[in-house]
C-alpha atoms as a PDB file:
ATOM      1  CA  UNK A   1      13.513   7.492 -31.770  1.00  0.00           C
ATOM      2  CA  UNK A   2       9.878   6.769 -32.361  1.00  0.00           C
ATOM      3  CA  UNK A   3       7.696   4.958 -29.104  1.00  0.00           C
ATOM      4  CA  UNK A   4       4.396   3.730 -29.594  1.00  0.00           C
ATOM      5  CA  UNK A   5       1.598   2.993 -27.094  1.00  0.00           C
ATOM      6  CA  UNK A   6       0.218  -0.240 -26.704  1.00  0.00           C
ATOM      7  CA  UNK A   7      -3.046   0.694 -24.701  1.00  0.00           C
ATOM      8  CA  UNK A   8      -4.524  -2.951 -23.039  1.00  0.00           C
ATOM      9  CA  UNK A   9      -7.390  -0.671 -20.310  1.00  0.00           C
ATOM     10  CA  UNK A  10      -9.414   2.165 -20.301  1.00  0.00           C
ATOM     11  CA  UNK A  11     -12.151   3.337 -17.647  1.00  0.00           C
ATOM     12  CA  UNK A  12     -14.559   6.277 -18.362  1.00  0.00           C
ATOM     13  CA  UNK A  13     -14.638   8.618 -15.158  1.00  0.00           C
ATOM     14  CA  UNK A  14     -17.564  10.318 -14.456  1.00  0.00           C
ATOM     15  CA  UNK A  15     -16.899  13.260 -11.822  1.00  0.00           C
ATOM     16  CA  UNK A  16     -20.222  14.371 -10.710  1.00  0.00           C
ATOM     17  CA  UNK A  17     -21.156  17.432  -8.513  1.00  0.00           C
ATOM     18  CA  UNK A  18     -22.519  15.936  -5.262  1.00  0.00           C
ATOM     19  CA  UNK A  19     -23.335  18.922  -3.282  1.00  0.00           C
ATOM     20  CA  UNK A  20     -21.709  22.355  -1.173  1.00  0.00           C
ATOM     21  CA  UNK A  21     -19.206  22.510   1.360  1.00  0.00           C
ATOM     22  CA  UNK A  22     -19.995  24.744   4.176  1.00  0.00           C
ATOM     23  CA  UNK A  23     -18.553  27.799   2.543  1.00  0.00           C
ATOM     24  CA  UNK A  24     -20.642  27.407  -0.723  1.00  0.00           C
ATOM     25  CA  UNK A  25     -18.043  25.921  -2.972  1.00  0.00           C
ATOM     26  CA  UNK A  26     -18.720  22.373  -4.692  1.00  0.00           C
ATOM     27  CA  UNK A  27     -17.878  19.169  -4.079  1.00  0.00           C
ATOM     28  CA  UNK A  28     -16.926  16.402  -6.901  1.00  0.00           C
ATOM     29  CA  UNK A  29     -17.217  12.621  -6.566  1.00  0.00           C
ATOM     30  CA  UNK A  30     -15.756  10.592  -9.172  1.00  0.00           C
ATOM     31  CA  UNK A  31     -18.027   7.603 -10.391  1.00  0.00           C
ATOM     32  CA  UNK A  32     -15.306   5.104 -12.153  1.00  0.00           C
ATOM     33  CA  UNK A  33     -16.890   2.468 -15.005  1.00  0.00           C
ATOM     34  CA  UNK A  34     -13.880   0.034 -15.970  1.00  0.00           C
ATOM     35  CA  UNK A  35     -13.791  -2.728 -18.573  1.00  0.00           C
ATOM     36  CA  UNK A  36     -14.062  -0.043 -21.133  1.00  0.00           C
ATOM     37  CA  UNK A  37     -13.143  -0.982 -24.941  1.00  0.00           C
ATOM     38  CA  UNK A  38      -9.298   0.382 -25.946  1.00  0.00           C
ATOM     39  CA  UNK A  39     -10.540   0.827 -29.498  1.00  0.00           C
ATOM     40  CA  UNK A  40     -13.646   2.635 -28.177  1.00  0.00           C
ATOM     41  CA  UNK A  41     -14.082   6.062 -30.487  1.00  0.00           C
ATOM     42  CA  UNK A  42     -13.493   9.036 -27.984  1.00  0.00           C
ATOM     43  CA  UNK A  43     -17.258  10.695 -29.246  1.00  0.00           C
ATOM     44  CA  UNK A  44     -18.872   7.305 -28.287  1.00  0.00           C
ATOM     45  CA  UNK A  45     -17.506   7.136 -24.693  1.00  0.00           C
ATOM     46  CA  UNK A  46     -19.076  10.621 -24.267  1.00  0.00           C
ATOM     47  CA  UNK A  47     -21.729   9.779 -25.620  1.00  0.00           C
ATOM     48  CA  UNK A  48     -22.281   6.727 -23.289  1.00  0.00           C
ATOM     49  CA  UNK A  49     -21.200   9.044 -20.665  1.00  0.00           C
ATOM     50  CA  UNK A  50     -24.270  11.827 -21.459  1.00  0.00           C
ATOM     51  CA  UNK A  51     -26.292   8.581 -21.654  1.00  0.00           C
ATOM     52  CA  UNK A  52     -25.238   7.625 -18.048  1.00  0.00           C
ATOM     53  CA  UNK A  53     -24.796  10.879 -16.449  1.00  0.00           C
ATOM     54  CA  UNK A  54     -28.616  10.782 -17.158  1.00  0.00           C
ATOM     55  CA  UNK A  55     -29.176   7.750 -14.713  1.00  0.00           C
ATOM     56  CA  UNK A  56     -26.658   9.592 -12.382  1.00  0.00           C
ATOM     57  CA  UNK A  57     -28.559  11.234  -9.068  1.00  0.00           C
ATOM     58  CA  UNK A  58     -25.485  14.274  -9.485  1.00  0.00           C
ATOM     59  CA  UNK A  59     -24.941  16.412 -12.278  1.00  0.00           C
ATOM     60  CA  UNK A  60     -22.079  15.384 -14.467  1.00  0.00           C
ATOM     61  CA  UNK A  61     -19.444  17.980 -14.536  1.00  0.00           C
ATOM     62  CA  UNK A  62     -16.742  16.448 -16.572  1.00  0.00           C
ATOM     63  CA  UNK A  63     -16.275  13.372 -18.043  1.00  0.00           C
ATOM     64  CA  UNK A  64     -12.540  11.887 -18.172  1.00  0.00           C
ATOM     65  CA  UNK A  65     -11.210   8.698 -20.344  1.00  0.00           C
ATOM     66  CA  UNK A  66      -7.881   6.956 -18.774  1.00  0.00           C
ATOM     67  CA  UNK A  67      -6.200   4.448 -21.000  1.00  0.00           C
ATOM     68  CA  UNK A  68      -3.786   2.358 -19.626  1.00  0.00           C
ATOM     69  CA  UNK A  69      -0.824   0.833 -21.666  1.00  0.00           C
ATOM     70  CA  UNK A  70       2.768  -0.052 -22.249  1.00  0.00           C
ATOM     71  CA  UNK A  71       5.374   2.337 -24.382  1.00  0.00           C
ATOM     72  CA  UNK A  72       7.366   0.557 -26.344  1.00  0.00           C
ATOM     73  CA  UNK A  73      10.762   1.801 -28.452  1.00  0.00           C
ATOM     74  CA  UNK A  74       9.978   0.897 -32.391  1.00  0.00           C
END
C-alpha cells in the first residue's frame, strides 16, 4: 500500500535563545513565520531563516520547518 502526502501549509519556526533561568540553564522562545511556500526548497527556508535570525534581538538556536498536509491511499 503506497500513501502519499499532499502538503497545502508550512511555517518556518525560529526557536531563539532569549535568556537564563535562575539556575543558569537557557530559555527558548519560538518565533513562528506562516504563509510559507509548500514547494519552498528546504536550503532556501534556512537560508531565509539565517537571513532573519539576523534581524532577530535572540540568537537563533535551531530552525524548524512544519508542513502541514493530507495522506492519502494511492
Amino acid at each position: 500500500m503506497a500513501v502519499s502526502k499532499a502538503v497545502e501549509s508550512s511555517k518556518m519556526v525560529l526557536r531563539v535563545q532569549s535568556g537564563l533561568d535562575g539556575a543558569g540553564k537557557a530559555v527558548y522562545k519560538n518565533v513562528s513565520l506562516s504563509g510559507l511556500n509548500p514547494a519552498a526548497a528546504d536550503a532556501d527556508v534556512f537560508d531565509a531563516a539565517t537571513a532573519l535570525g539576523g534581524l532577530q534581538q535572540y540568537t537563533v538556536a535551531s530552525v524548524l520547518r512544519v508542513d502541514q498536509g493530507h495522506l492519502t491511499n494511492a
